[in-house]
PDB file of N, CA and C in Angstrom:
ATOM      1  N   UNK A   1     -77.996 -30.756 -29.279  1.00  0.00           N
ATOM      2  CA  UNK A   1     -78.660 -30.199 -30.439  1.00  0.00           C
ATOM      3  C   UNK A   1     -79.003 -28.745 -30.139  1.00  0.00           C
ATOM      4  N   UNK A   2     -78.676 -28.042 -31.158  1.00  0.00           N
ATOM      5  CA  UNK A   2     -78.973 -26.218 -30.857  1.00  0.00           C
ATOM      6  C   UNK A   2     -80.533 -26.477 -30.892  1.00  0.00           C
ATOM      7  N   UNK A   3     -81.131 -25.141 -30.819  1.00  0.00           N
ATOM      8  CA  UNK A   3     -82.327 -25.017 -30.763  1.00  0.00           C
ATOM      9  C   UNK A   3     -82.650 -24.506 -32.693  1.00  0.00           C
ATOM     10  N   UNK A   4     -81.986 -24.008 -33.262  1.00  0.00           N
ATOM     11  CA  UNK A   4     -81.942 -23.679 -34.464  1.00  0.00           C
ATOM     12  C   UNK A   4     -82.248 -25.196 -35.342  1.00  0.00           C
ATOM     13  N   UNK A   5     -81.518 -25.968 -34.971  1.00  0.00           N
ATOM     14  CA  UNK A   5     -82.270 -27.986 -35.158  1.00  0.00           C
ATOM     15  C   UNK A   5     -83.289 -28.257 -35.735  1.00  0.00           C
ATOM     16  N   UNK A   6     -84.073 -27.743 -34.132  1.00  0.00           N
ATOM     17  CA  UNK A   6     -85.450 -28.311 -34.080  1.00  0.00           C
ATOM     18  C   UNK A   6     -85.834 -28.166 -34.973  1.00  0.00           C
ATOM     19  N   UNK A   7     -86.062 -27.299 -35.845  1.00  0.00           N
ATOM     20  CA  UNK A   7     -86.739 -26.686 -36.833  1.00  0.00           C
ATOM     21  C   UNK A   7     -86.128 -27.343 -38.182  1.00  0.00           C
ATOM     22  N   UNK A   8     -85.375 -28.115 -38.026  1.00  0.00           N
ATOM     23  CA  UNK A   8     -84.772 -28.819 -39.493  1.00  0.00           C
ATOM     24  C   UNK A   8     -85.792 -29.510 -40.043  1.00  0.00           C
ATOM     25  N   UNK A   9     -85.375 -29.874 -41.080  1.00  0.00           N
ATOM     26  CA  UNK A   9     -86.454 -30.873 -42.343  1.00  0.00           C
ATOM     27  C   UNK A   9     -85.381 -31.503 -42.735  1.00  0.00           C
ATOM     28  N   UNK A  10     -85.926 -33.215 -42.906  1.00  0.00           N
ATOM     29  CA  UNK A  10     -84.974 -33.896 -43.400  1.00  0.00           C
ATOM     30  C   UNK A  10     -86.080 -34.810 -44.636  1.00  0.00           C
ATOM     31  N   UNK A  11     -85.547 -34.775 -46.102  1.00  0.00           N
ATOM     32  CA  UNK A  11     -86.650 -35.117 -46.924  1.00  0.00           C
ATOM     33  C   UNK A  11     -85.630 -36.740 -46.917  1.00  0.00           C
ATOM     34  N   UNK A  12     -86.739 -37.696 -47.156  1.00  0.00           N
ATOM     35  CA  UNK A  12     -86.817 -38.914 -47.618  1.00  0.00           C
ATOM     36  C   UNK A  12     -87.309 -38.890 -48.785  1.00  0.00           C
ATOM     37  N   UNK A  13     -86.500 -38.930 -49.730  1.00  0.00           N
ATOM     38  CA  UNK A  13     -87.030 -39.002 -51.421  1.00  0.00           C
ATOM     39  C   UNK A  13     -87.220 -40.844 -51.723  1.00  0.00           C
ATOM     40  N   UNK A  14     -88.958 -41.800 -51.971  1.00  0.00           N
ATOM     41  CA  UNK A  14     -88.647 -42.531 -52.118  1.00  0.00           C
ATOM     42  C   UNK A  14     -89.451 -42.635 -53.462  1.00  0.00           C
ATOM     43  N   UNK A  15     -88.798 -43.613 -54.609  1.00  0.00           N
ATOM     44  CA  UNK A  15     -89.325 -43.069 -56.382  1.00  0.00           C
ATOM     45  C   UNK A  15     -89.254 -44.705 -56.643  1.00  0.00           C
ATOM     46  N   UNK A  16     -88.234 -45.559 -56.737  1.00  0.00           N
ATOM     47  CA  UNK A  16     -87.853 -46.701 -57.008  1.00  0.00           C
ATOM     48  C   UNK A  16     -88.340 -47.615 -57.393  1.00  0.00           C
ATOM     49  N   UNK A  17     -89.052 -48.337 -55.848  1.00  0.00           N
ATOM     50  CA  UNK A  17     -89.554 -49.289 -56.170  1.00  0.00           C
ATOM     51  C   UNK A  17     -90.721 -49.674 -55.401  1.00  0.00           C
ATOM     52  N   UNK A  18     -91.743 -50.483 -54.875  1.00  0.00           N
ATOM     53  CA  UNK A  18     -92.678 -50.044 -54.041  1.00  0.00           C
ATOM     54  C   UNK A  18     -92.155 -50.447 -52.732  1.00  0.00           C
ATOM     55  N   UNK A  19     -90.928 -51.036 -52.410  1.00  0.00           N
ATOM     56  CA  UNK A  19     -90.313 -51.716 -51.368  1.00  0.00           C
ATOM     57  C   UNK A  19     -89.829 -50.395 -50.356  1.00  0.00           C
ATOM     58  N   UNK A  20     -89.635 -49.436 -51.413  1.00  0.00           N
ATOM     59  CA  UNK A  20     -88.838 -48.029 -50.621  1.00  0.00           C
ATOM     60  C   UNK A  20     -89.461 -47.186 -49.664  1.00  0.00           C
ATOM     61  N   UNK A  21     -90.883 -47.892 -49.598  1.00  0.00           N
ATOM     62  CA  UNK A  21     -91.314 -47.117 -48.507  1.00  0.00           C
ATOM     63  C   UNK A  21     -91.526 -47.478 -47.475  1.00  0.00           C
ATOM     64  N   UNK A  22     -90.867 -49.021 -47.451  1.00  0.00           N
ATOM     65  CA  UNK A  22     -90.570 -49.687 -46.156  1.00  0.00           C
ATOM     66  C   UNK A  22     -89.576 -48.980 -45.874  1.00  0.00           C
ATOM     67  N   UNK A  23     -88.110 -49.042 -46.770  1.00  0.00           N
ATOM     68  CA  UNK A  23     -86.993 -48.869 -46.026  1.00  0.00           C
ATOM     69  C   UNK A  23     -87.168 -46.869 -45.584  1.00  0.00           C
ATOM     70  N   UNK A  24     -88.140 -46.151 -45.931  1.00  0.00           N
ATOM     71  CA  UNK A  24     -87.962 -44.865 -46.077  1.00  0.00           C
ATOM     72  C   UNK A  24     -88.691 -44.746 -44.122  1.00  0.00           C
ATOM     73  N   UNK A  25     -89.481 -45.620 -43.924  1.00  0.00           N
ATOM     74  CA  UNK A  25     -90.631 -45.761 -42.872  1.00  0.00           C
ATOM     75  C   UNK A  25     -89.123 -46.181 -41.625  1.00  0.00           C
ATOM     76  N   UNK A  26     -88.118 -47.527 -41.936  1.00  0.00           N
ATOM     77  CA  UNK A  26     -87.182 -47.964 -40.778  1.00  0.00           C
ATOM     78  C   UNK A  26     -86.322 -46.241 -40.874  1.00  0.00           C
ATOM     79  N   UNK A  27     -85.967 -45.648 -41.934  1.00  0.00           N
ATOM     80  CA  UNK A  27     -85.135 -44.439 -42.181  1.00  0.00           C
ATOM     81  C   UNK A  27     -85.974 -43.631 -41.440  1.00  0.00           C
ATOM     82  N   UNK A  28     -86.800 -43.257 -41.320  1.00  0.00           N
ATOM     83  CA  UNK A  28     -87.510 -42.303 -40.651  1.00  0.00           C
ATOM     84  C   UNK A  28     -87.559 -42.406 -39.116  1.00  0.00           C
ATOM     85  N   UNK A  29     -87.887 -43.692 -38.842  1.00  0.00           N
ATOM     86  CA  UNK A  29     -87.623 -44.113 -37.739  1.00  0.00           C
ATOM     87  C   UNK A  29     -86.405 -43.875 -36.896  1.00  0.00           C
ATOM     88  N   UNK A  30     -85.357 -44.151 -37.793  1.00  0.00           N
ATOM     89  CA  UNK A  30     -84.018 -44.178 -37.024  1.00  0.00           C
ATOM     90  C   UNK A  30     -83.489 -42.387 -36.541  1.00  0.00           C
ATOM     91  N   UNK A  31     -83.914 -41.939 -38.014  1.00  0.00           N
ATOM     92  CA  UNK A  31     -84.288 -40.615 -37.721  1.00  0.00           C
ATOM     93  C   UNK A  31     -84.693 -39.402 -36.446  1.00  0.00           C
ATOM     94  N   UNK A  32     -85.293 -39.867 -35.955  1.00  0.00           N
ATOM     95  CA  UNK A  32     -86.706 -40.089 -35.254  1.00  0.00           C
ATOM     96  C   UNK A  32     -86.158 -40.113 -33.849  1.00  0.00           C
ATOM     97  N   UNK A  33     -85.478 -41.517 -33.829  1.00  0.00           N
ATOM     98  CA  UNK A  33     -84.803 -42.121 -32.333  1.00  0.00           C
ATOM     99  C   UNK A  33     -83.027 -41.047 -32.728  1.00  0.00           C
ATOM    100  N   UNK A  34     -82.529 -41.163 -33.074  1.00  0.00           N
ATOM    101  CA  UNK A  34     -81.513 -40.543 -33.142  1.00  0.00           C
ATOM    102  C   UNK A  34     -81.203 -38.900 -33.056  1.00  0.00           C
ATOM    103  N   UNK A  35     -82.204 -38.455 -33.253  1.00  0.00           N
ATOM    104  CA  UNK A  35     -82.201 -36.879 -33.944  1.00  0.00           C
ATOM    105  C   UNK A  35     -83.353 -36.613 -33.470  1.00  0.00           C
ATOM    106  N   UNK A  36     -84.038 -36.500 -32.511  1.00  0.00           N
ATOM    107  CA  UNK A  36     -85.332 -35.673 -31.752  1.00  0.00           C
ATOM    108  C   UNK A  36     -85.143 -34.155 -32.026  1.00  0.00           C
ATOM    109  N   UNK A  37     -86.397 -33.948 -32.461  1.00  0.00           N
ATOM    110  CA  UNK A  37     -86.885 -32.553 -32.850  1.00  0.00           C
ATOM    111  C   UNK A  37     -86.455 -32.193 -34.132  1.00  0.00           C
ATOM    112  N   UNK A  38     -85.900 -33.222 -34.764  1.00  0.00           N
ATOM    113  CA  UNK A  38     -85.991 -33.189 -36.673  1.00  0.00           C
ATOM    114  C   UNK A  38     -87.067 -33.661 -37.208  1.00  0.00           C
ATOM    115  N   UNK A  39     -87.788 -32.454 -37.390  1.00  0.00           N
ATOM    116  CA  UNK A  39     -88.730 -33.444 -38.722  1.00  0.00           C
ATOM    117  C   UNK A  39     -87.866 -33.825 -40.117  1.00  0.00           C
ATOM    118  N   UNK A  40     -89.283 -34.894 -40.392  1.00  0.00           N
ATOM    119  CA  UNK A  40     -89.028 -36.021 -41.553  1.00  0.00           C
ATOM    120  C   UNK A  40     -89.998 -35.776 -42.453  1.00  0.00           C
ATOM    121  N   UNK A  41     -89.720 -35.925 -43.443  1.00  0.00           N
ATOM    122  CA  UNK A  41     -90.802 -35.572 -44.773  1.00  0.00           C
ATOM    123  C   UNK A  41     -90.514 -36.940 -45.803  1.00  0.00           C
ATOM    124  N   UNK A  42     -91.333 -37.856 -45.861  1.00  0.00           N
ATOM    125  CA  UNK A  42     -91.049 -38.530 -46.966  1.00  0.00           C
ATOM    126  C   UNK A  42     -91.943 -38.548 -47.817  1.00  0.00           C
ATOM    127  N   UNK A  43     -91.353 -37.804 -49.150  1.00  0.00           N
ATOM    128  CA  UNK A  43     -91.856 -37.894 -50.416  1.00  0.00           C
ATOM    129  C   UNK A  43     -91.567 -38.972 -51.407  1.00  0.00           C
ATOM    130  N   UNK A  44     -92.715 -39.085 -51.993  1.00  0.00           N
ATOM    131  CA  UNK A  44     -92.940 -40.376 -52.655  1.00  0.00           C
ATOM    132  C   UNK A  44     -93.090 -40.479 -54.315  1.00  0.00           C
ATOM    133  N   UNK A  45     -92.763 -40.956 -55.204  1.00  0.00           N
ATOM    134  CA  UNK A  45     -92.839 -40.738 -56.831  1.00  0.00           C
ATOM    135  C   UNK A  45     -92.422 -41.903 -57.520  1.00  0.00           C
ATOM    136  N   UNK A  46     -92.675 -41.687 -58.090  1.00  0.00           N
ATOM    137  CA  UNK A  46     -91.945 -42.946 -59.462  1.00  0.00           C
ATOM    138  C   UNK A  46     -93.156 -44.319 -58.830  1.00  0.00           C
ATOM    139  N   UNK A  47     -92.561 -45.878 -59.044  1.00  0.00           N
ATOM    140  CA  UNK A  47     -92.668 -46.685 -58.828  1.00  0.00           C
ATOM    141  C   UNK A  47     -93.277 -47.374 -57.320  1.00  0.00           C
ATOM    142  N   UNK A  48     -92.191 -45.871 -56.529  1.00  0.00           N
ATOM    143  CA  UNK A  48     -92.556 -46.201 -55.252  1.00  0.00           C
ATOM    144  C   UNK A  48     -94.476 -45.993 -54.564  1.00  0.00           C
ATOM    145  N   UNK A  49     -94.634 -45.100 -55.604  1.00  0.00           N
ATOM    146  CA  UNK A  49     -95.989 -45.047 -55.312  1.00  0.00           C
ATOM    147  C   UNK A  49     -96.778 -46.591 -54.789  1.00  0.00           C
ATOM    148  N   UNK A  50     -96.860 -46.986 -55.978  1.00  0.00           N
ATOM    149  CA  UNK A  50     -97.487 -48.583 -55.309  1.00  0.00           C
ATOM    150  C   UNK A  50     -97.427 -48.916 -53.748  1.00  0.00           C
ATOM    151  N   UNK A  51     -96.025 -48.642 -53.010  1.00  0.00           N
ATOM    152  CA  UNK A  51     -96.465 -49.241 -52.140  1.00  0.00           C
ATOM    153  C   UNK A  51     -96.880 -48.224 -50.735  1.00  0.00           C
ATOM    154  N   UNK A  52     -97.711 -47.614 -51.203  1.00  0.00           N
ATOM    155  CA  UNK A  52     -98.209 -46.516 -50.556  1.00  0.00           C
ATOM    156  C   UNK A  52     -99.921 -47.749 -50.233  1.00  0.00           C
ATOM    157  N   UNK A  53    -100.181 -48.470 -50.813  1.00  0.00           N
ATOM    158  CA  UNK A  53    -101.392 -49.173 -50.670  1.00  0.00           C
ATOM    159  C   UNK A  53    -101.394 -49.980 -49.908  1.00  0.00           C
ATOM    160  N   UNK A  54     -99.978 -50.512 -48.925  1.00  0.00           N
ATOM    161  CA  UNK A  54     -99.878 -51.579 -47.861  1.00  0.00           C
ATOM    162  C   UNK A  54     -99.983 -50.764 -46.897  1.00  0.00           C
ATOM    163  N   UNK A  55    -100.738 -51.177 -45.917  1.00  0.00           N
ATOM    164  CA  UNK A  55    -101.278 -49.957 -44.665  1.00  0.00           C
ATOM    165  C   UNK A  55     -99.848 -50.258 -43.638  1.00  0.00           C
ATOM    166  N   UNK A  56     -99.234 -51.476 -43.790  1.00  0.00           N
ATOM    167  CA  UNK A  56     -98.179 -51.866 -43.120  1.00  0.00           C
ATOM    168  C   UNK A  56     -96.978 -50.724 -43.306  1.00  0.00           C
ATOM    169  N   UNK A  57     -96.821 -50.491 -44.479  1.00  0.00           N
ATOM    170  CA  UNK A  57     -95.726 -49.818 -45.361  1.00  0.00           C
ATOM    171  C   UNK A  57     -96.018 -48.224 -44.691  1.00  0.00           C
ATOM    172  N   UNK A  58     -97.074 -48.187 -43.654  1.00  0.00           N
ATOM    173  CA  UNK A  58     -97.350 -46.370 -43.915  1.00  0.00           C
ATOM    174  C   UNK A  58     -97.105 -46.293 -42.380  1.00  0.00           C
ATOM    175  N   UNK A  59     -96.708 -47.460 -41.614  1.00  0.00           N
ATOM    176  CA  UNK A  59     -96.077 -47.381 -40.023  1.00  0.00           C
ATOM    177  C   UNK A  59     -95.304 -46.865 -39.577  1.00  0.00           C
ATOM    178  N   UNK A  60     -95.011 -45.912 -39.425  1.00  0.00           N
ATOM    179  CA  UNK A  60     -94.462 -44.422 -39.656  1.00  0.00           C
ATOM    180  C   UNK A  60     -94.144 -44.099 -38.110  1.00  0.00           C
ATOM    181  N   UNK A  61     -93.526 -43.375 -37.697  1.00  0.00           N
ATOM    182  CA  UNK A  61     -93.188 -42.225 -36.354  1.00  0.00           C
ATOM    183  C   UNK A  61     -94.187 -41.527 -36.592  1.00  0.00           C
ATOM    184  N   UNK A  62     -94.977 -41.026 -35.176  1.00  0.00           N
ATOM    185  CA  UNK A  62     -95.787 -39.866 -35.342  1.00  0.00           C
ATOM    186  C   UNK A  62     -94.807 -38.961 -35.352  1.00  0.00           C
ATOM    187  N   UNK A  63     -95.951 -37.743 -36.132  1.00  0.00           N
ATOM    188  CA  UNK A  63     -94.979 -36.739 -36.518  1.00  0.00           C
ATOM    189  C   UNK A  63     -94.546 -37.594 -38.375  1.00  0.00           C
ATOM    190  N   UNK A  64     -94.248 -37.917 -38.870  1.00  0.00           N
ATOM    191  CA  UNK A  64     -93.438 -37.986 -39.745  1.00  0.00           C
ATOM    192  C   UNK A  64     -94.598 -37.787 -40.984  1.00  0.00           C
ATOM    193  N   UNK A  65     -94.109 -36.957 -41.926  1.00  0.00           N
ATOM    194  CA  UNK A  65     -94.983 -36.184 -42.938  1.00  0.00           C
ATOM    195  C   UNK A  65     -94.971 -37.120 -44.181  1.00  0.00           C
ATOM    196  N   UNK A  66     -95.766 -37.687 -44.941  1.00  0.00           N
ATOM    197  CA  UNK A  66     -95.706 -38.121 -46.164  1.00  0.00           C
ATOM    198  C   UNK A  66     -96.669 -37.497 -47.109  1.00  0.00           C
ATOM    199  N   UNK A  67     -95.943 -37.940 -47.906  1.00  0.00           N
ATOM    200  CA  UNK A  67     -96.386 -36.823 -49.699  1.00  0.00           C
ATOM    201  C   UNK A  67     -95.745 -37.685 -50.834  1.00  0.00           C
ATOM    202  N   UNK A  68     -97.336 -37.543 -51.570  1.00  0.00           N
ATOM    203  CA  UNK A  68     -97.420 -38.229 -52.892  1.00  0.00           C
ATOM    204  C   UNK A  68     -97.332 -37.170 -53.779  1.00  0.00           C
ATOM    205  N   UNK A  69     -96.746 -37.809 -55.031  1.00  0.00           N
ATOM    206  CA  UNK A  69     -97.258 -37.109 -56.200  1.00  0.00           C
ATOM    207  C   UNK A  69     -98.093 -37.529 -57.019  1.00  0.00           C
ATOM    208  N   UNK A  70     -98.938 -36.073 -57.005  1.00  0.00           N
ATOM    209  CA  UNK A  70    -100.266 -36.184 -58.057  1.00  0.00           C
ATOM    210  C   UNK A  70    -100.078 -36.565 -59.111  1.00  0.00           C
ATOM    211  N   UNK A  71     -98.813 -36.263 -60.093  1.00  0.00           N
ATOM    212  CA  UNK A  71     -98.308 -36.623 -61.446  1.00  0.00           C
ATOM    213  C   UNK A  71     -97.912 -38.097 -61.572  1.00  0.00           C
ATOM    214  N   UNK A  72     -97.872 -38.330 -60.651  1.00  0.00           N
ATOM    215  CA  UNK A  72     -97.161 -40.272 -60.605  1.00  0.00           C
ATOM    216  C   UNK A  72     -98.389 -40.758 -60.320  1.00  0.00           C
ATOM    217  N   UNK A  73     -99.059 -40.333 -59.272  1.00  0.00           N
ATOM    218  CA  UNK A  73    -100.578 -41.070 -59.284  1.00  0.00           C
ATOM    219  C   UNK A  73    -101.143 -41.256 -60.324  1.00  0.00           C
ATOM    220  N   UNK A  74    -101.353 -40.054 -61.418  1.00  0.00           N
ATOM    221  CA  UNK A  74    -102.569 -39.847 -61.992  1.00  0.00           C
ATOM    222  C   UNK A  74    -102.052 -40.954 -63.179  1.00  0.00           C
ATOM    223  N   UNK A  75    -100.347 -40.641 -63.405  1.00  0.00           N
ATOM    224  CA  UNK A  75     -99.850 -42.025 -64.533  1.00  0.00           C
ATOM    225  C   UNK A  75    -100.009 -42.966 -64.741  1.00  0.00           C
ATOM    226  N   UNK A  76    -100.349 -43.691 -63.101  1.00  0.00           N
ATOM    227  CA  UNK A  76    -100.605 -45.034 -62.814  1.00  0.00           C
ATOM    228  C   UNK A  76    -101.795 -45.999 -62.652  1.00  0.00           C
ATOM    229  N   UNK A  77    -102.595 -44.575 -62.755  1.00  0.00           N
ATOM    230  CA  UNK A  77    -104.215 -44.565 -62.761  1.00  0.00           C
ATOM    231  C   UNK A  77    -104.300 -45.259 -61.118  1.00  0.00           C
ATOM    232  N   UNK A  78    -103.095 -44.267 -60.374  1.00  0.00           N
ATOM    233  CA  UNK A  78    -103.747 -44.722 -58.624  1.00  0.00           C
ATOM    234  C   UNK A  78    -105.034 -43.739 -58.033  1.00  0.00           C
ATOM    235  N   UNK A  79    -106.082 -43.860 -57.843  1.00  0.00           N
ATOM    236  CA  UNK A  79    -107.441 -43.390 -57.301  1.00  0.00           C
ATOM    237  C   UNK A  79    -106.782 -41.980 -56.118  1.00  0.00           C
ATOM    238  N   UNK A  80    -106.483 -41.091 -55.719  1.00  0.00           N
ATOM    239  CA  UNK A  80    -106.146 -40.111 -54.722  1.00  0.00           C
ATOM    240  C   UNK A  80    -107.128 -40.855 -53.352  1.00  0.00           C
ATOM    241  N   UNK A  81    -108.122 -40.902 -53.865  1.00  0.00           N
ATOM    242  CA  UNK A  81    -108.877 -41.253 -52.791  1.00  0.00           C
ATOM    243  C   UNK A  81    -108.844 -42.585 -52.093  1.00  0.00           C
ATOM    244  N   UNK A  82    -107.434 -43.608 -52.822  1.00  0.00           N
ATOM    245  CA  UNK A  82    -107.855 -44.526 -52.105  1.00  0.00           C
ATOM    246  C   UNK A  82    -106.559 -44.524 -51.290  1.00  0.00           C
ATOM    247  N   UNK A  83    -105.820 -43.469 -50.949  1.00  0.00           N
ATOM    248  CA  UNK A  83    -104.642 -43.682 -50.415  1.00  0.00           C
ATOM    249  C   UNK A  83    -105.010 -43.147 -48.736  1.00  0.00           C
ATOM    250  N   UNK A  84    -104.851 -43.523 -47.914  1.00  0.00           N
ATOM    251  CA  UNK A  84    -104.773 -42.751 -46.118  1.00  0.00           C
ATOM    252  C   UNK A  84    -104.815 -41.684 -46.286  1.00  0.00           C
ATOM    253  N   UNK A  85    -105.496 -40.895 -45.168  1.00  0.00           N
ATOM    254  CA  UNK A  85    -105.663 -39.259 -44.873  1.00  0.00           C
ATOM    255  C   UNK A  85    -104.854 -38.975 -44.641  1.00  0.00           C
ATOM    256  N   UNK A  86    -103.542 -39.885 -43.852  1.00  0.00           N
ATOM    257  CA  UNK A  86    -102.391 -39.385 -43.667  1.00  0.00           C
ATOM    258  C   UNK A  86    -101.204 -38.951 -44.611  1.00  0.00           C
ATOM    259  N   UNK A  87    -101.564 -39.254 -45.806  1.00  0.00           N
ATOM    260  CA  UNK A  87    -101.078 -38.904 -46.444  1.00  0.00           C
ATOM    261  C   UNK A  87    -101.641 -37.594 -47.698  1.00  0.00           C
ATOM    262  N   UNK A  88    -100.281 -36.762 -47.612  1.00  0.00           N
ATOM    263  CA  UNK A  88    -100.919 -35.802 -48.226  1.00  0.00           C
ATOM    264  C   UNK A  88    -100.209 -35.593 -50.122  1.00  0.00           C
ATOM    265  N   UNK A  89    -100.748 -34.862 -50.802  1.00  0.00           N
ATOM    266  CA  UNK A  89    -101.150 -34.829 -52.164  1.00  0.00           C
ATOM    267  C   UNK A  89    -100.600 -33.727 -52.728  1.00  0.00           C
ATOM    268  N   UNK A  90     -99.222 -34.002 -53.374  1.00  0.00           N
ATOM    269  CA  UNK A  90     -98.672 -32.726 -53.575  1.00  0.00           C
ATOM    270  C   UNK A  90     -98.734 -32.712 -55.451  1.00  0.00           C
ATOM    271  N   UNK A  91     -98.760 -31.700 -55.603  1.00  0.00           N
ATOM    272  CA  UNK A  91     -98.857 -31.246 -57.434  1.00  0.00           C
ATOM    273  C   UNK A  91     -97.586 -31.616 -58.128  1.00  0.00           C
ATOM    274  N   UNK A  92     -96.728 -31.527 -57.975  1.00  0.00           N
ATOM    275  CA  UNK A  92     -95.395 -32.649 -58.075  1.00  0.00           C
ATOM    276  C   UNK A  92     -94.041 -32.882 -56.883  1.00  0.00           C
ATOM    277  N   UNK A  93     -93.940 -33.883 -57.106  1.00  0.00           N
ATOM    278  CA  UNK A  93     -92.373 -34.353 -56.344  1.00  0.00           C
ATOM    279  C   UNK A  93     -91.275 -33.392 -55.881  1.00  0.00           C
ATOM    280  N   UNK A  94     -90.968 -33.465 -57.496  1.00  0.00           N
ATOM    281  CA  UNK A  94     -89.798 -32.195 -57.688  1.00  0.00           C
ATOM    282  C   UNK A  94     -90.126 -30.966 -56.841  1.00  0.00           C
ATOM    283  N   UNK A  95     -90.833 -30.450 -57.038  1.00  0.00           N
ATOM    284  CA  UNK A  95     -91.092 -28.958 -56.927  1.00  0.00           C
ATOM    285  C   UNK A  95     -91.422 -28.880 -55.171  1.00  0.00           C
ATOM    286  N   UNK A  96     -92.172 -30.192 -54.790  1.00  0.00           N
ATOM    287  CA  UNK A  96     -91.753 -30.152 -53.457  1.00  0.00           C
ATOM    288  C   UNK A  96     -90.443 -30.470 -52.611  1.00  0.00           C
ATOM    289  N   UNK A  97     -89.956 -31.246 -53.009  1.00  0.00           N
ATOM    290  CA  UNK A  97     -88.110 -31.467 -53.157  1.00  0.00           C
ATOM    291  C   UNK A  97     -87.724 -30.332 -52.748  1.00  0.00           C
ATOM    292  N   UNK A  98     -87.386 -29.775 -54.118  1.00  0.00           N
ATOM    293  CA  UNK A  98     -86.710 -28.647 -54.499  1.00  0.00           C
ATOM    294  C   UNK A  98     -87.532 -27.279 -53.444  1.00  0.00           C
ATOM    295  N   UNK A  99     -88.593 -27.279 -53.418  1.00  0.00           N
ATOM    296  CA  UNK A  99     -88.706 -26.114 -52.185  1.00  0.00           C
ATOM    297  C   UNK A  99     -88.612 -26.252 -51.268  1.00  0.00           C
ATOM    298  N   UNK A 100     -88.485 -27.392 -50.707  1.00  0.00           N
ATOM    299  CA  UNK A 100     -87.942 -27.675 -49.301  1.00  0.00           C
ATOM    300  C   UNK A 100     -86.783 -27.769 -49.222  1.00  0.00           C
ATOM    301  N   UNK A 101     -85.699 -27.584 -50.311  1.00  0.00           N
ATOM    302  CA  UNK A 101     -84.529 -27.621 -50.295  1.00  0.00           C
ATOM    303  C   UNK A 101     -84.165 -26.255 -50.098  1.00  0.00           C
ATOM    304  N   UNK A 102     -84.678 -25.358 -51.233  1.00  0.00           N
ATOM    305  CA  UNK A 102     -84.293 -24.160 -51.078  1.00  0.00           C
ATOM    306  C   UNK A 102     -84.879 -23.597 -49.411  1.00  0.00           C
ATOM    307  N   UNK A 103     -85.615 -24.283 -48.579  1.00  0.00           N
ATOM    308  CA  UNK A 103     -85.876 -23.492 -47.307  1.00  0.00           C
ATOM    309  C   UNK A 103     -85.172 -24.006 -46.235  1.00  0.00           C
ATOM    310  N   UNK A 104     -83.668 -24.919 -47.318  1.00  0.00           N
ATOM    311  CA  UNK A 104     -82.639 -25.356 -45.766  1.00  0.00           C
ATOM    312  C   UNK A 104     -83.025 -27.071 -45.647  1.00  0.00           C
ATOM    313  N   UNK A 105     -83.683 -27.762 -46.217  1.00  0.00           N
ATOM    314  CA  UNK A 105     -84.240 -29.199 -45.375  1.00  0.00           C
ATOM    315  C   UNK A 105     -82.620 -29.885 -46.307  1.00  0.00           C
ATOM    316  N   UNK A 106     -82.752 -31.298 -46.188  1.00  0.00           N
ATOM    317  CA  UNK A 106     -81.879 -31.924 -46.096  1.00  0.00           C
ATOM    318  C   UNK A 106     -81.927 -33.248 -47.003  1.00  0.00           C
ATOM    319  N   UNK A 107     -81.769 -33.758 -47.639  1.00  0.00           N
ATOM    320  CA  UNK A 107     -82.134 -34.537 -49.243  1.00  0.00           C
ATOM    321  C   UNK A 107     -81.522 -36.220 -48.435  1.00  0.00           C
ATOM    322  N   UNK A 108     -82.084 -36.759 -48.334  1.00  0.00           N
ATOM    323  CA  UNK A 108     -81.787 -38.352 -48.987  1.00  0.00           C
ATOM    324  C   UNK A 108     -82.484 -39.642 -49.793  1.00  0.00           C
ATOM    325  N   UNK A 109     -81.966 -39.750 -50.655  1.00  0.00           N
ATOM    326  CA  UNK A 109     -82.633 -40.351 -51.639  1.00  0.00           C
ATOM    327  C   UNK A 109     -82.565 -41.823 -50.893  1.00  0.00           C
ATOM    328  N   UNK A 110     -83.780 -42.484 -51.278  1.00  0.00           N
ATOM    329  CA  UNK A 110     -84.042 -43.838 -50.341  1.00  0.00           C
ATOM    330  C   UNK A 110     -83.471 -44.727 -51.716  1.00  0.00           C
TER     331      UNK A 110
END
């Protein structure tokens, strides 16, 4: 791996269903073991929100970044406050997507 790497972003887009943030958590993982010194970003929207509330579902690689959207929360009438500190609170999905795209990161939709 160059040293130019390290510094990659690889987004986990999970929207679906609330199941996707299991498979986004084994994806991250594999991530993780395979690819040292890639960060992981999994962003979260749609449906998948829900399962942001199983503490199981948020067993994660240290290191690995998660992000909700405020606009899917607020739809669903999910509380901000009742989700983990570890997780952080972005103003929408898209727009975090999409700027982490435009700064080079790397898209897979879960």
């Amino acid at each position: 791996m160059s040293p130019s790497d390290e510094r990659r972003l690889v987004i986990l887009h999970a929207s679906d269903a609330p199941e996707d943030i299991v498979r986004a958590a084994d994806n991250a993982r594999l991530v993780a073991e395979r690819l040292p010194g890639v960060r992981t970003r999994v962003i979260v929207n749609g449906a998948a929100l829900e399962g942001l509330a199983s503490p199981d579902a948020l067993e994660l690689v240290p290191g690995v970044e998660i992000a909700a959207c405020a606009i899917g929360l607020d739809r669903r009438g999910i509380d901000h406050g009742t989700l983990p500190d570890s997780v952080e609170i972005v103003p929408a999905a898209v727009v975090a997507i999409v700027a982490a795209q435009l700064e080079g990161a790397l898209y897979v939709r879960i």
